[in-house]
N, C-alpha and C. Protein backbone atom coordinates (compact mmCIF):
# COMPACT_ATOMS: atom_id res chain seq x y z
N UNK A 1 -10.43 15.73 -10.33
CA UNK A 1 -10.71 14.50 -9.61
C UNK A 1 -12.17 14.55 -9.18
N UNK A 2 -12.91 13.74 -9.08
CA UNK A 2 -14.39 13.30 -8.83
C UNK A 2 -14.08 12.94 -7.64
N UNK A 3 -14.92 13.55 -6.93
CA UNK A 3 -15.14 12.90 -4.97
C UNK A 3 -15.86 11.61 -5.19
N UNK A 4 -17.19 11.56 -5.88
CA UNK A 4 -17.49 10.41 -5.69
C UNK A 4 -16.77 9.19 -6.21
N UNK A 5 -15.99 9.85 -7.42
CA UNK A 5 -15.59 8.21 -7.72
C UNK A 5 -14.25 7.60 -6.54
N UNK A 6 -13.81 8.98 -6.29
CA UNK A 6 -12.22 8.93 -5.39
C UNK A 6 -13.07 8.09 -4.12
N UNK A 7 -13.77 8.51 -3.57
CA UNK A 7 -14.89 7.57 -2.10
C UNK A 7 -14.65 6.22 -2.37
N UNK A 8 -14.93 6.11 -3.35
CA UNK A 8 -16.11 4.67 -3.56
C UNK A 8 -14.51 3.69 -3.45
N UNK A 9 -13.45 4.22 -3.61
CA UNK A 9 -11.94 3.25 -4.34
C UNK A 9 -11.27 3.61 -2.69
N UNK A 10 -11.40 4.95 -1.48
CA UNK A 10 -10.77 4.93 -0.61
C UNK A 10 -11.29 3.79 0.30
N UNK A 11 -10.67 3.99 1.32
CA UNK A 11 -10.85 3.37 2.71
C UNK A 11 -11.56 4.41 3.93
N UNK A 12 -12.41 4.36 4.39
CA UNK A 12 -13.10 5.27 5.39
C UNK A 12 -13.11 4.54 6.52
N UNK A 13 -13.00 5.25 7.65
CA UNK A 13 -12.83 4.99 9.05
C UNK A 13 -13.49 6.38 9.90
N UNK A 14 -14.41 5.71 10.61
CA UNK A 14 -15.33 6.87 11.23
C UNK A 14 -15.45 7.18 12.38
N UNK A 15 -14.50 8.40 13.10
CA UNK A 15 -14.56 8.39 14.71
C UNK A 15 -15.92 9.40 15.28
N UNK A 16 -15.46 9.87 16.16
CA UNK A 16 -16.37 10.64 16.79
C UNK A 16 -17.14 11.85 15.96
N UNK A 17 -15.66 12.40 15.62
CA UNK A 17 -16.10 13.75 15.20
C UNK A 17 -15.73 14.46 13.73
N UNK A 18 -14.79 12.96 13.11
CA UNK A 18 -14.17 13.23 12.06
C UNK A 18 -14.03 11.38 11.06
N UNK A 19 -13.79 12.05 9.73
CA UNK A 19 -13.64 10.62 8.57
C UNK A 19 -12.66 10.74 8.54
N UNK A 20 -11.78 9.72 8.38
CA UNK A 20 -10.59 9.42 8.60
C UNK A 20 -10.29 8.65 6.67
N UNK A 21 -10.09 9.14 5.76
CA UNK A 21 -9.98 8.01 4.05
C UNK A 21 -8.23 8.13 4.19
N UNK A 22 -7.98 6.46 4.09
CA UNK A 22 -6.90 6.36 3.31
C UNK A 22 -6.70 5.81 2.15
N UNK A 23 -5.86 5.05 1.49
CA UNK A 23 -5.57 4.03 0.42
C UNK A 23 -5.40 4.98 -0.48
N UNK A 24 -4.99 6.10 -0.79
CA UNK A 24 -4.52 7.40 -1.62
C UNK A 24 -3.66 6.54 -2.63
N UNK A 25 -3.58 6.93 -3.76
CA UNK A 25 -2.66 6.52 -4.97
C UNK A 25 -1.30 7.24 -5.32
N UNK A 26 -1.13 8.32 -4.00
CA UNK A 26 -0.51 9.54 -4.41
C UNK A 26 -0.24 10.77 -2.99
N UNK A 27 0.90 10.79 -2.64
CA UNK A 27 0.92 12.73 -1.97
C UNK A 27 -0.22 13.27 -2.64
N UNK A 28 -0.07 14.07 -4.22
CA UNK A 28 -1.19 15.09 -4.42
C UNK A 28 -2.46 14.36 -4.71
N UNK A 29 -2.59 13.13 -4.62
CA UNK A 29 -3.63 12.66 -5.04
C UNK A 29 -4.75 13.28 -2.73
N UNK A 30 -3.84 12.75 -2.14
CA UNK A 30 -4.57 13.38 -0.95
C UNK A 30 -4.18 14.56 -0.93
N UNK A 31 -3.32 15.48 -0.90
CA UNK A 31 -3.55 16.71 -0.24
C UNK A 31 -4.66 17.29 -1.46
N UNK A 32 -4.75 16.73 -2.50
CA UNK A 32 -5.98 17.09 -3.73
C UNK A 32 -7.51 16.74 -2.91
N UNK A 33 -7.60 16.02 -1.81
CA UNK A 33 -8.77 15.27 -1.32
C UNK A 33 -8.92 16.41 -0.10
N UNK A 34 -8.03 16.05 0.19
CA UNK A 34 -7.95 17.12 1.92
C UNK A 34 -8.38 18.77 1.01
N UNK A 35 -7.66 19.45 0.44
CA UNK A 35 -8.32 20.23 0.14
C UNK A 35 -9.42 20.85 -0.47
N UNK A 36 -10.77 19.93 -1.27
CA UNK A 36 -11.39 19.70 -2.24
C UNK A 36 -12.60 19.62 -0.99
N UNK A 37 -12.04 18.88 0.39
CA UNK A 37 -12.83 18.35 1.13
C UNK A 37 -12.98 18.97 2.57
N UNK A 38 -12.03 20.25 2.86
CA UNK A 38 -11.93 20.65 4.31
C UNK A 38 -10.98 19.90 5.16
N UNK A 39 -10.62 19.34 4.73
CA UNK A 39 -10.16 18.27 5.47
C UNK A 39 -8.34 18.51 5.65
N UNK A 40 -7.75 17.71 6.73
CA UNK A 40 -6.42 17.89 6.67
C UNK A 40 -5.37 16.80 6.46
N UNK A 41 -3.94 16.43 6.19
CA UNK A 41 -3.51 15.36 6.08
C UNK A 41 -2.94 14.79 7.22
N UNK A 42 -3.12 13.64 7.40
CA UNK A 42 -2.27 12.93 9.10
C UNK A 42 -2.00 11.68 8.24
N UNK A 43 -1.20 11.21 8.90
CA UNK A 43 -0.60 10.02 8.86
C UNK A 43 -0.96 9.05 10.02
N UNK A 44 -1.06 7.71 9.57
CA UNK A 44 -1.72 6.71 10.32
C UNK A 44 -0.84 5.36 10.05
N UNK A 45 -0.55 4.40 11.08
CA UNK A 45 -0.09 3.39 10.82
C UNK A 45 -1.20 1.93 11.65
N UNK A 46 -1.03 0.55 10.90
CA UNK A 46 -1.56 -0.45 11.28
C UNK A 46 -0.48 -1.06 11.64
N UNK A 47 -0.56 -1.45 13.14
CA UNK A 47 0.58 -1.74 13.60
C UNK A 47 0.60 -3.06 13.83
N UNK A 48 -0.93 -3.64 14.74
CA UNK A 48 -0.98 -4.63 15.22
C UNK A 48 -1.22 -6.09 14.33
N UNK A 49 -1.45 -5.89 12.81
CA UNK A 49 -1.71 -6.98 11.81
C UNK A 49 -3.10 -6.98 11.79
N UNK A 50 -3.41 -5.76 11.90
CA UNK A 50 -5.28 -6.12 11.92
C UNK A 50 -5.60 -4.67 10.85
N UNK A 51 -7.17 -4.61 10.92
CA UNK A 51 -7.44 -3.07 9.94
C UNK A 51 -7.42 -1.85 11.13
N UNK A 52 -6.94 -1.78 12.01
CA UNK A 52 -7.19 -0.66 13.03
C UNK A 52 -5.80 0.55 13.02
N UNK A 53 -6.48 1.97 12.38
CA UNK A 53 -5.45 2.77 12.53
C UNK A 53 -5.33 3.51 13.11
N UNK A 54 -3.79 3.58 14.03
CA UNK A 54 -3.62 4.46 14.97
C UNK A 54 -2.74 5.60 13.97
N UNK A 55 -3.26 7.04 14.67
CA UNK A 55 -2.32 8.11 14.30
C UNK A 55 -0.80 7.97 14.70
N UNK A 56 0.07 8.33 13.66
CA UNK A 56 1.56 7.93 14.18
C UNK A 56 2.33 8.08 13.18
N UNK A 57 3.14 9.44 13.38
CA UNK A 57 4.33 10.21 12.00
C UNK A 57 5.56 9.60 12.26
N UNK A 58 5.71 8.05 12.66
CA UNK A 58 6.86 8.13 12.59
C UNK A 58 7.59 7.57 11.31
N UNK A 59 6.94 7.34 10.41
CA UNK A 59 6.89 6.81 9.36
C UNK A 59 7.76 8.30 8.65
N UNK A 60 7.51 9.54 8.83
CA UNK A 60 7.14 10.58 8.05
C UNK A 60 6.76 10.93 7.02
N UNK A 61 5.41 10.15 6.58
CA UNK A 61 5.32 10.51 5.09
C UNK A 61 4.82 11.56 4.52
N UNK A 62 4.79 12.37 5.58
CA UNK A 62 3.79 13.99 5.17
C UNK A 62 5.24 14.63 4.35
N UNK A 63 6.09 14.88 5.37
CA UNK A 63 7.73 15.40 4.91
C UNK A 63 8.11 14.94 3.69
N UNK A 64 7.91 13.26 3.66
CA UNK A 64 8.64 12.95 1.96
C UNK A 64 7.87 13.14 1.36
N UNK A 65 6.68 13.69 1.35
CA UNK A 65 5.47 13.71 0.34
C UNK A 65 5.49 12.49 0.08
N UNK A 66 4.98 11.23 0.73
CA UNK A 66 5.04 10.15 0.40
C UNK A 66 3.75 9.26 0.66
N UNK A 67 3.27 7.99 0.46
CA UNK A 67 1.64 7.79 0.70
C UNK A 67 1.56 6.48 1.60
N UNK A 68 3.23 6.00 1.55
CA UNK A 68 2.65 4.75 1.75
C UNK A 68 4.29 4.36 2.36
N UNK A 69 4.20 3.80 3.58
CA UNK A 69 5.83 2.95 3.89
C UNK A 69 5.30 1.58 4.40
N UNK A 70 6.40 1.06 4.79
CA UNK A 70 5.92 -0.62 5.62
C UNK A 70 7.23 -1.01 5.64
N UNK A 71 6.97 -1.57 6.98
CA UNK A 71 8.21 -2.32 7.94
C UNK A 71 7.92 -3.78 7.78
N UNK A 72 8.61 -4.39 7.46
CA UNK A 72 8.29 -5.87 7.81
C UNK A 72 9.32 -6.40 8.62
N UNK A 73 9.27 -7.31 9.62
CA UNK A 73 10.49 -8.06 9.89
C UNK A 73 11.63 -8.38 9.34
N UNK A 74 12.98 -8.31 10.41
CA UNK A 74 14.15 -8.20 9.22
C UNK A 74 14.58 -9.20 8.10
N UNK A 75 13.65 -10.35 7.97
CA UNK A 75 13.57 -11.49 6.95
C UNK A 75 13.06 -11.15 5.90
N UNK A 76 12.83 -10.04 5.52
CA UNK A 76 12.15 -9.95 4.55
C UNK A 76 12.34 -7.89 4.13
N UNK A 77 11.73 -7.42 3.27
CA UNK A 77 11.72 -6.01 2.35
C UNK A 77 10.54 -6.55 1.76
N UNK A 78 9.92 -4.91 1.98
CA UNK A 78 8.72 -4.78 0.89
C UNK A 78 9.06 -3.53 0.16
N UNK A 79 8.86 -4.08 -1.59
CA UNK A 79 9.04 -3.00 -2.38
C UNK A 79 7.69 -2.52 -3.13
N UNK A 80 7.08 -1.31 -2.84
CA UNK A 80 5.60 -0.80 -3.12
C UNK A 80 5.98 -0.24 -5.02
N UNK A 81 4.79 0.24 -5.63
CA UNK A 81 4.79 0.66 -6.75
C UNK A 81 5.87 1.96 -6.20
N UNK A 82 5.64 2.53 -5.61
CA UNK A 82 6.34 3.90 -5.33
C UNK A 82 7.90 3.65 -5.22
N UNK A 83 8.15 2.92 -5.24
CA UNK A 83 9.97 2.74 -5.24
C UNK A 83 10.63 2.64 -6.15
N UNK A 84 11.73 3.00 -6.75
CA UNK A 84 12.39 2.89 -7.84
C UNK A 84 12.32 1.73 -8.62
N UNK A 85 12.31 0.70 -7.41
CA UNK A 85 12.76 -0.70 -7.56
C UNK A 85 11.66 -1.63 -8.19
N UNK A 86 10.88 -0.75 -8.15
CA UNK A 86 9.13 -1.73 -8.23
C UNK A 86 9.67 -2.37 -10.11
N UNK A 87 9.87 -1.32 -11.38
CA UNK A 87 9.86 -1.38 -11.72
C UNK A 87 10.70 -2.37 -13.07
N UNK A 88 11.88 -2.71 -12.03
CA UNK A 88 12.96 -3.49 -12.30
C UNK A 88 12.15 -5.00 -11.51
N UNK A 89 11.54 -5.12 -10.77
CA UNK A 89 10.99 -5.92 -9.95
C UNK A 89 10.03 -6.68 -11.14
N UNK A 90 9.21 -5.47 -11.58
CA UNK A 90 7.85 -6.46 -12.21
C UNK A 90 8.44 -7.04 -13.73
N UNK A 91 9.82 -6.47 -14.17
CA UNK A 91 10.30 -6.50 -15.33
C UNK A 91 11.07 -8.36 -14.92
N UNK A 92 11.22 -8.21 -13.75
CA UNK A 92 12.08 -9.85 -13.78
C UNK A 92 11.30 -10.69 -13.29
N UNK A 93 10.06 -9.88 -12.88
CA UNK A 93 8.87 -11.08 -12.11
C UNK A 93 8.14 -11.84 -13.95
N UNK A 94 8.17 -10.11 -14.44
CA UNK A 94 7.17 -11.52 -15.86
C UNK A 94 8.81 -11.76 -16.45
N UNK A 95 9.67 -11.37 -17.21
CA UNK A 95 10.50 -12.42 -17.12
C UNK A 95 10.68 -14.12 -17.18
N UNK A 96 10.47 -14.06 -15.70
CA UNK A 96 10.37 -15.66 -14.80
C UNK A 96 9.11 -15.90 -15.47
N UNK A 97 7.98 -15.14 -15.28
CA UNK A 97 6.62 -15.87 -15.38
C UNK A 97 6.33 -16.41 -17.21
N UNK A 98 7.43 -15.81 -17.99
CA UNK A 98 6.98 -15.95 -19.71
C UNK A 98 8.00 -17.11 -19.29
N UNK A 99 8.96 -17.36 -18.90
CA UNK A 99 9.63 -18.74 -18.84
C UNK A 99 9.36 -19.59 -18.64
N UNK A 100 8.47 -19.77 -18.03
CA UNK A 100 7.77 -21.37 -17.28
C UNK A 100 6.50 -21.35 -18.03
N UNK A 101 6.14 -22.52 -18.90
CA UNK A 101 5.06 -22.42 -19.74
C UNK A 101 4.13 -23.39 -18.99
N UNK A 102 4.82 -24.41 -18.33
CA UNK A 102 4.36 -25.27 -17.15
C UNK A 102 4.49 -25.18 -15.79
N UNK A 103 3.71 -24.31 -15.41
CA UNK A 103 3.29 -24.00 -13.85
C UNK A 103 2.88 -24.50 -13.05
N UNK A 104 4.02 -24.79 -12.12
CA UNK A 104 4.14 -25.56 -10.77
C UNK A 104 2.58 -24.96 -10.23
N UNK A 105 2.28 -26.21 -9.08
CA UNK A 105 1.30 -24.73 -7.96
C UNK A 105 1.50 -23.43 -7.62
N UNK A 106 2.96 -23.05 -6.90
CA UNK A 106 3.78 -21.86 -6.37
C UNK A 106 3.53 -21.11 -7.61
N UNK A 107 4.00 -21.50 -9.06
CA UNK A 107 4.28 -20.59 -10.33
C UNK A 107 2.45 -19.96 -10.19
N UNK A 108 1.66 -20.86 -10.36
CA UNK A 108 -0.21 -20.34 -10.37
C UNK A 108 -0.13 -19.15 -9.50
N UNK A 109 0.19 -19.71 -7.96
CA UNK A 109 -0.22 -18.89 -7.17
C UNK A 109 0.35 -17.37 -7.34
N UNK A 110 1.23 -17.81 -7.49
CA UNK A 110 1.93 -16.17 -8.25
C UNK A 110 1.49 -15.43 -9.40
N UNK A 111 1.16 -16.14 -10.51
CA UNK A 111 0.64 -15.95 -11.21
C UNK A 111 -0.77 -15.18 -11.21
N UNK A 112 -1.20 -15.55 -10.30
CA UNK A 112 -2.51 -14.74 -9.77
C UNK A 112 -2.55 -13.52 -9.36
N UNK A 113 -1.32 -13.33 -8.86
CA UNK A 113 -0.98 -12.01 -8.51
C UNK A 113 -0.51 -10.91 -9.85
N UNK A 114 -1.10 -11.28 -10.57
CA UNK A 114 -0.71 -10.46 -11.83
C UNK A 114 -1.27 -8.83 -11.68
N UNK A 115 -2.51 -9.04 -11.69
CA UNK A 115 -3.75 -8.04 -11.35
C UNK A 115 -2.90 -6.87 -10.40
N UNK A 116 -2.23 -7.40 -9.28
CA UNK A 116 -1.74 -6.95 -8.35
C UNK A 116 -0.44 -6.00 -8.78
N UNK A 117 -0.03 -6.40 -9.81
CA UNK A 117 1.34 -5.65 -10.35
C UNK A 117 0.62 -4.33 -11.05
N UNK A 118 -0.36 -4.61 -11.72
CA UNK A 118 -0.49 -3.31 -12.93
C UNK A 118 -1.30 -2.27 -11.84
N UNK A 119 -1.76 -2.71 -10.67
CA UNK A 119 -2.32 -1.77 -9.79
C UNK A 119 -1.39 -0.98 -8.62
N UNK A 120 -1.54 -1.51 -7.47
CA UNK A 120 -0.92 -0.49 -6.56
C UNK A 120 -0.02 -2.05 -5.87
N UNK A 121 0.69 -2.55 -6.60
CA UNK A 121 1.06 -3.71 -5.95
C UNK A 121 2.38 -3.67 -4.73
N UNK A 122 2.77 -4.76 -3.98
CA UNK A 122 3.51 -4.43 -3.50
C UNK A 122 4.58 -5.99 -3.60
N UNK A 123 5.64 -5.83 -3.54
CA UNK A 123 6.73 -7.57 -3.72
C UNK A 123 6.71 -7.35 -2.49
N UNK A 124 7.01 -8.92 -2.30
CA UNK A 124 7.70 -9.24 -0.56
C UNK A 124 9.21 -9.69 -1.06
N UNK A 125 9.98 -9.32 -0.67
CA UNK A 125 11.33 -10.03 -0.93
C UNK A 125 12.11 -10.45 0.42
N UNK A 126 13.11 -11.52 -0.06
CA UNK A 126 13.66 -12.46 1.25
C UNK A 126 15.03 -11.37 1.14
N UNK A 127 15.92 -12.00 1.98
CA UNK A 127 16.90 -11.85 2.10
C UNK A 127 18.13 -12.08 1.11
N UNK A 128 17.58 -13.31 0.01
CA UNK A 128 18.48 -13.44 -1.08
C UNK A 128 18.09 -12.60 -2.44
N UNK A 129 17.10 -11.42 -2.08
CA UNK A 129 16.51 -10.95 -2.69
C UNK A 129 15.76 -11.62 -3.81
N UNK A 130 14.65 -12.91 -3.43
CA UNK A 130 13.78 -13.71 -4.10
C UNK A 130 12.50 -13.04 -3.66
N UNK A 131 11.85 -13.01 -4.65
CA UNK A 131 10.48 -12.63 -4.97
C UNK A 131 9.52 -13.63 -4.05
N UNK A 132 8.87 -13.25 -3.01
CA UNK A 132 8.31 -14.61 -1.87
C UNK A 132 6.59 -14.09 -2.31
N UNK A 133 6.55 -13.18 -2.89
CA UNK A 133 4.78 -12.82 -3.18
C UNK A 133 4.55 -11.80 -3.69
N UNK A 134 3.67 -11.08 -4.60
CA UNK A 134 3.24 -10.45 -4.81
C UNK A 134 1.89 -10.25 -4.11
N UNK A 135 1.48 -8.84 -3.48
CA UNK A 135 0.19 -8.82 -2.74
C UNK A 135 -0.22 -7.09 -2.81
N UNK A 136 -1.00 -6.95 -2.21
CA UNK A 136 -1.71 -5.57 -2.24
C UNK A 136 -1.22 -5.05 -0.86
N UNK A 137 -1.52 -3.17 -1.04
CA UNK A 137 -1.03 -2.77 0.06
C UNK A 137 -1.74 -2.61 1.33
N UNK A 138 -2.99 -3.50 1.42
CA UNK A 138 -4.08 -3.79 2.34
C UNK A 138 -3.59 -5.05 3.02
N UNK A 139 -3.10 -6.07 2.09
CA UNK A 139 -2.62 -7.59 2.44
C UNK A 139 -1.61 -7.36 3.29
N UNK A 140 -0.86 -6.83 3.00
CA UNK A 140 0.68 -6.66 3.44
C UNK A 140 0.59 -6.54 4.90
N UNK A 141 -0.35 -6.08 5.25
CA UNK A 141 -0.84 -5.60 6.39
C UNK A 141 -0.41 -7.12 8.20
N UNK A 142 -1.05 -8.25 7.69
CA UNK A 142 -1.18 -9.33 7.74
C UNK A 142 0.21 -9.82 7.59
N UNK A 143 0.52 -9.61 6.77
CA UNK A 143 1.92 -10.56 6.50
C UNK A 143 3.07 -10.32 7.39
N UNK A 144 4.01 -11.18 7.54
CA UNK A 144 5.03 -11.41 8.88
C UNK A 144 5.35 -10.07 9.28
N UNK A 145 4.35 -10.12 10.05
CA UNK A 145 4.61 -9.07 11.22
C UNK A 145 5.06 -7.49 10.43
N UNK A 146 4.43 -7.10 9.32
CA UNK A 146 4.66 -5.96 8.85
C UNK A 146 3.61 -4.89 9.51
N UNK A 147 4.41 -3.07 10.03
CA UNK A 147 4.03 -2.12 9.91
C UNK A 147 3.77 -1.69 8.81
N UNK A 148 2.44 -1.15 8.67
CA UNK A 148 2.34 -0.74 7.05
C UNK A 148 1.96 0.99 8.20
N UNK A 149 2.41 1.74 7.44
CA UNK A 149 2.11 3.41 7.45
C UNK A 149 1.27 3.99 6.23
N UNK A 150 0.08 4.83 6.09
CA UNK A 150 -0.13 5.11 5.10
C UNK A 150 -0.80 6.97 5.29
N UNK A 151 -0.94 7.48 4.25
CA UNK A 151 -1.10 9.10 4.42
C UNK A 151 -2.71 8.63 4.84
N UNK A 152 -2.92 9.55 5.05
CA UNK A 152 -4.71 9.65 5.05
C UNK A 152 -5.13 11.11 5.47
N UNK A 153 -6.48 11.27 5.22
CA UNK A 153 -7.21 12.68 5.29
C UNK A 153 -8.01 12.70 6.06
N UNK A 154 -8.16 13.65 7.14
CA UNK A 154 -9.04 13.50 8.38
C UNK A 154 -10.41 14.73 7.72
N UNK A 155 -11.41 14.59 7.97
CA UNK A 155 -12.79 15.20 7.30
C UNK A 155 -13.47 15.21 8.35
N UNK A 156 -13.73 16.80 8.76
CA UNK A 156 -14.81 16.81 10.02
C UNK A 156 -16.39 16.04 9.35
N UNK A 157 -16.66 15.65 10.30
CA UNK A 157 -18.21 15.49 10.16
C UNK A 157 -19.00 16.45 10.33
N UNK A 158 -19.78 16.65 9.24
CA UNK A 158 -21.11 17.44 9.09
C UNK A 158 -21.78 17.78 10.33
């Protein structure tokens, strides 16, 4: 793995005495960073719908070796690339999307979210288990009232 190219794609957050990178693709993709870098793994969640992360394992994703969770309100499930489900997900999302050759607005707007599937995407699903968006795991953040949790690597400063 290349530090610089891994930088340039994380998220950095800079306190007093330490860098804080999340947006990891992976468990070994950070403990590969944390160790490459001095650095150690913590877990951080955005709680309030904004970019501000507070430290907070209650997520536990150090234990599942895991990179990434999120709570949303009980109207809704978010299913990340990392879930079994992602994959059955993007298989009935194009599906739907090769069916409709004439796209409503809603069909576009979704449609846009294509980009979003072959990367680190995440579904929003309702309660009747309908597909309400495809978005990123930065967006999600924002959306009805979701906790997003994610791993991250704390890096003393020089």
């Amino acid at each position: 793995m290349e530090n610089t190219d891994i930088r340039s794609r994380l998220t950095k957050f800079e306190f007093d005495n330490e860098v804080l990178y999340t947006k990891f693709n992976s468990y070994a993709e950070a403990e590969q960073f944390a160790n490459e870098n001095n650095g150690k793994l913590t877990e951080v969640g955005f709680l309030d719908g904004n970019d501000n992360p507070v430290f907070d394992d209650s997520a536990g994703l150090i234990a599942k070796k895991d990179y990434f969770a999120a709570e949303p309100n009980p109207n809704y499930e978010i299913i990340h690339s990392g879930n079994p489900l992602f994959k059955e997900l993007v298989a009935k999302y194009v599906k739907r999307d090769s069916e409709i050759r004439d796209k409503s607005v809603e069909e576009e707007l979704l449609s846009d979210s294509d980009s979003l599937i072959s990367e680190d995407g995440v579904f929003v699903i309702d309660k009747k288990g309908e597909i309400q968006k495809v978005t990123s795991r930065e967006r999600v953040r924002y959306l009805m009232h979701t906790k997003v949790y994610e791993l991250g690597v704390l890096i003393p400063k020089s």
